[in-house]
N, C-alpha and C. Protein backbone atom coordinates (compact mmCIF):
# COMPACT_ATOMS: atom_id res chain seq x y z
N UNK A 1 0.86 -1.18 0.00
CA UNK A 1 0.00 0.00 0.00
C UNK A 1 0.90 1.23 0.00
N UNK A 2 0.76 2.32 -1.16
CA UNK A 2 1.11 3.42 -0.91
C UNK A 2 0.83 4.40 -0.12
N UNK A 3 -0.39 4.70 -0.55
CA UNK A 3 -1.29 5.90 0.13
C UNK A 3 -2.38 5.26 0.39
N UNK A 4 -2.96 5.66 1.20
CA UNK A 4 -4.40 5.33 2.55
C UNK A 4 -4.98 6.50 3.21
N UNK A 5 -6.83 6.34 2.36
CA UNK A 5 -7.29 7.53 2.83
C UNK A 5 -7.98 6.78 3.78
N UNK A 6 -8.68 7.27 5.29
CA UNK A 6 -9.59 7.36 6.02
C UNK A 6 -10.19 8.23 6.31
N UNK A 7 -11.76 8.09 6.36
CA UNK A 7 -12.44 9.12 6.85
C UNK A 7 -14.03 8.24 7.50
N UNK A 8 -14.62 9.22 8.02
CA UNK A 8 -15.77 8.44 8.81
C UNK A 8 -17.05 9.32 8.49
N UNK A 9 -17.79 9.33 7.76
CA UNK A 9 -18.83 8.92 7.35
C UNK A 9 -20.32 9.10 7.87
N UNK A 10 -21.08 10.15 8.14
CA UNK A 10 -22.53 10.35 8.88
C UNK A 10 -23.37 8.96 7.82
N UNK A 11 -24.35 8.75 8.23
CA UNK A 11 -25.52 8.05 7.51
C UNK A 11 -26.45 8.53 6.02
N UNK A 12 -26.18 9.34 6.18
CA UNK A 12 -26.07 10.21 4.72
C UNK A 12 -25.04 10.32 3.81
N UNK A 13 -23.91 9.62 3.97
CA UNK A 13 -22.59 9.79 3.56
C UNK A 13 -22.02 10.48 3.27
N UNK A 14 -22.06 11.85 4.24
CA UNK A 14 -20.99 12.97 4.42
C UNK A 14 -20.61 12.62 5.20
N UNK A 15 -18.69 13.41 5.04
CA UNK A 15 -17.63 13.31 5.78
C UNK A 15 -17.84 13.87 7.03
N UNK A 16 -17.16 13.51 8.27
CA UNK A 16 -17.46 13.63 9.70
C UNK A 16 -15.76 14.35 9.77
N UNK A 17 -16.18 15.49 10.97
CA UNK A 17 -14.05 15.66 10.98
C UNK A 17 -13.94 15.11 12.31
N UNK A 18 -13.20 14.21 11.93
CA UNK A 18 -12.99 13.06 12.84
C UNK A 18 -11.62 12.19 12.40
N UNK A 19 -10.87 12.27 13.40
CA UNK A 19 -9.66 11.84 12.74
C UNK A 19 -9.26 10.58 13.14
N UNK A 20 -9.10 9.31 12.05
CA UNK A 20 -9.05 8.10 12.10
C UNK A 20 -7.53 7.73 12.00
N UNK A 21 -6.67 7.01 12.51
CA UNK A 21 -5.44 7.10 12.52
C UNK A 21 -5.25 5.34 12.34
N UNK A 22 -4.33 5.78 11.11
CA UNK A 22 -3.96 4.20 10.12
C UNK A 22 -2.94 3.78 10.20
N UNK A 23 -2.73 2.19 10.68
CA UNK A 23 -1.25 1.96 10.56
C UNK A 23 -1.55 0.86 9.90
N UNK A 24 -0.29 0.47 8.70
CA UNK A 24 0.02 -0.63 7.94
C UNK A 24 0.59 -1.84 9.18
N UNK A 25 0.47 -3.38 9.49
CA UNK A 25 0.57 -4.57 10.30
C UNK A 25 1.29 -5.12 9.12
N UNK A 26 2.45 -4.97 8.53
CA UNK A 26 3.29 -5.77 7.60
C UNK A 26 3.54 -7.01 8.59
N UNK A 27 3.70 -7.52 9.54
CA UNK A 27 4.24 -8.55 10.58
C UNK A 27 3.11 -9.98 9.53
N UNK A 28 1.58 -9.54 9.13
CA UNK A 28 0.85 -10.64 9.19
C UNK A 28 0.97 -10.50 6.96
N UNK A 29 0.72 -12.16 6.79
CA UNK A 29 0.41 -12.34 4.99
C UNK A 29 -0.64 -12.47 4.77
N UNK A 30 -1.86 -11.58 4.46
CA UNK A 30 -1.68 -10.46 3.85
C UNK A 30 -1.84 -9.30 4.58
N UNK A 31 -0.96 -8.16 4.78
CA UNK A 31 -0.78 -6.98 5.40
C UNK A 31 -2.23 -6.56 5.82
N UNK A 32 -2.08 -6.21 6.96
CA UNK A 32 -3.38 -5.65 7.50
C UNK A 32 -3.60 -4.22 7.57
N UNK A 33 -4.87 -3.55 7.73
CA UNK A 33 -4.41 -1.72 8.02
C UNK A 33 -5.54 -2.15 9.71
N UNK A 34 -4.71 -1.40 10.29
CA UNK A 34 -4.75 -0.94 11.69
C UNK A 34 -5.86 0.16 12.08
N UNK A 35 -7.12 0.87 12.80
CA UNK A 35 -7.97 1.96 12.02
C UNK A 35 -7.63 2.31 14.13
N UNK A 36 -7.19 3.16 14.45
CA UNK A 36 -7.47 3.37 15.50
C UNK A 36 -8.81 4.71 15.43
N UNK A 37 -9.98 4.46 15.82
CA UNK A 37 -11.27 5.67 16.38
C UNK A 37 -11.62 5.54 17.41
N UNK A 38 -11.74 6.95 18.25
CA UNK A 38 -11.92 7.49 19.58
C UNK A 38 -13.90 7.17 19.59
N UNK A 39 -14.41 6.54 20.36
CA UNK A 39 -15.61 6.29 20.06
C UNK A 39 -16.95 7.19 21.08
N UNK A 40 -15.75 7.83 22.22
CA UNK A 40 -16.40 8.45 23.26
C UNK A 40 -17.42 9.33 22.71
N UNK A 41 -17.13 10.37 21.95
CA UNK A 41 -17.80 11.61 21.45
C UNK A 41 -19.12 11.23 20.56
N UNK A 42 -18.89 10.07 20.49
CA UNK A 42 -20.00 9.97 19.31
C UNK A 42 -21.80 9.44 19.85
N UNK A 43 -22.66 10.36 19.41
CA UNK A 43 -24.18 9.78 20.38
C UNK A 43 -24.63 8.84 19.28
N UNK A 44 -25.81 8.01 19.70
CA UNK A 44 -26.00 6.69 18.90
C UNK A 44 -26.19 7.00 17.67
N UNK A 45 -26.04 5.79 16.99
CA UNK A 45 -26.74 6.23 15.64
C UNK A 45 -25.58 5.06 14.40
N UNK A 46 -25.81 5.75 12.87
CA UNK A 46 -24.74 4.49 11.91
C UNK A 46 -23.88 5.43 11.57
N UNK A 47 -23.10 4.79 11.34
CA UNK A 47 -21.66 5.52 10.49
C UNK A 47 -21.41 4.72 9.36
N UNK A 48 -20.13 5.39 9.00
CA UNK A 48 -19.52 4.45 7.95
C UNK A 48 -18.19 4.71 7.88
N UNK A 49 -17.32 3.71 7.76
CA UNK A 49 -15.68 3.61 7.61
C UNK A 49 -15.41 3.82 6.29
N UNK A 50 -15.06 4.74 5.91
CA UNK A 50 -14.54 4.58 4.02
C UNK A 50 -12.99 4.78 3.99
N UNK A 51 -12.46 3.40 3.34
CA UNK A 51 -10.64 3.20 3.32
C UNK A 51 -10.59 3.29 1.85
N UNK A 52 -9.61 3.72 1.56
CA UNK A 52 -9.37 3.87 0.31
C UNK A 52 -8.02 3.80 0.16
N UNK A 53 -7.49 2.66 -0.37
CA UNK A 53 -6.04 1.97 -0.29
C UNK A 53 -5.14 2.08 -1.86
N UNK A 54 -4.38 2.81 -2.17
CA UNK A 54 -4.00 2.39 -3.56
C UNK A 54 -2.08 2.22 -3.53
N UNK A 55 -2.13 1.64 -4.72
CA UNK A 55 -0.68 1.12 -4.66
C UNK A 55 -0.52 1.07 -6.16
N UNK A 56 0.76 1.56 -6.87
CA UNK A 56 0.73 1.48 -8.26
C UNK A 56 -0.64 1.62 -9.20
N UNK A 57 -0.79 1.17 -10.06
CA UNK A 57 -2.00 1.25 -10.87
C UNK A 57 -3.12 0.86 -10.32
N UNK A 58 -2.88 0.39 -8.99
CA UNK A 58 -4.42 -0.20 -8.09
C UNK A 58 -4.95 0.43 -7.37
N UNK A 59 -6.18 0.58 -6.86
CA UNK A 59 -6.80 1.69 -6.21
C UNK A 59 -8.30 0.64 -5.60
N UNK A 60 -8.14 0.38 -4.22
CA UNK A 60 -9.57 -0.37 -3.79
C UNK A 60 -10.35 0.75 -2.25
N UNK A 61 -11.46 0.04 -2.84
CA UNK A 61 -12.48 0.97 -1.52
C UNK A 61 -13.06 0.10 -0.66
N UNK A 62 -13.08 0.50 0.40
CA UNK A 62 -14.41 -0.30 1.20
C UNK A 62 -14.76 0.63 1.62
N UNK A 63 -15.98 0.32 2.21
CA UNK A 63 -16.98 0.88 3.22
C UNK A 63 -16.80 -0.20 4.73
N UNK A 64 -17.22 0.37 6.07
CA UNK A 64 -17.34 -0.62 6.93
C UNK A 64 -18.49 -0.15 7.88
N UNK A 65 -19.54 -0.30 7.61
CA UNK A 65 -20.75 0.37 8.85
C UNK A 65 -20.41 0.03 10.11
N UNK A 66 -20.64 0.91 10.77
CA UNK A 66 -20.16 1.43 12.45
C UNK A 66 -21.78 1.59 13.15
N UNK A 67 -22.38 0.91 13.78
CA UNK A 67 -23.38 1.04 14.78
C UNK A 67 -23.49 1.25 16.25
N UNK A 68 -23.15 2.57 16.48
CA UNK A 68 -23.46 2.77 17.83
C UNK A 68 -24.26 2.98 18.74
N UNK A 69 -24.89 1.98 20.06
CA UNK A 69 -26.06 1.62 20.17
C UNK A 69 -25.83 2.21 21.72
């Protein structure tokens, strides 16, 4: 992985400023990304994790829904 975006996501899928902090786990095959989020501040409701990982000519997305109850 070169570059790695994170960001977090209201239920409407606008960006939240909220800062998600990424670390690459090279130790495991296949490399893991690490997402550390502070969960205190947040009142119930869905989110969403959007990673956006690219490396040379490759470029992948996920989403990861976050439910806080």
């Amino acid at each position: 992985i070169e570059r790695t975006h994170v960001q977090l996501l209201d239920r409407r899928g606008q960006p939240l400023p909220v800062a998600i902090a990424a670390d690459e786990d090279r130790s495991r095959n296949p490399h893991l990304l690490v997402l550390d989020l502070r969960l205190a501040p947040f009142t119930r409701g869905d989110y969403t994790i959007e990673v956006t990982a690219a490396g040379g000519n490759a470029r992948d997305r996920k989403l990861v829904p976050l439910r806080i109850e």
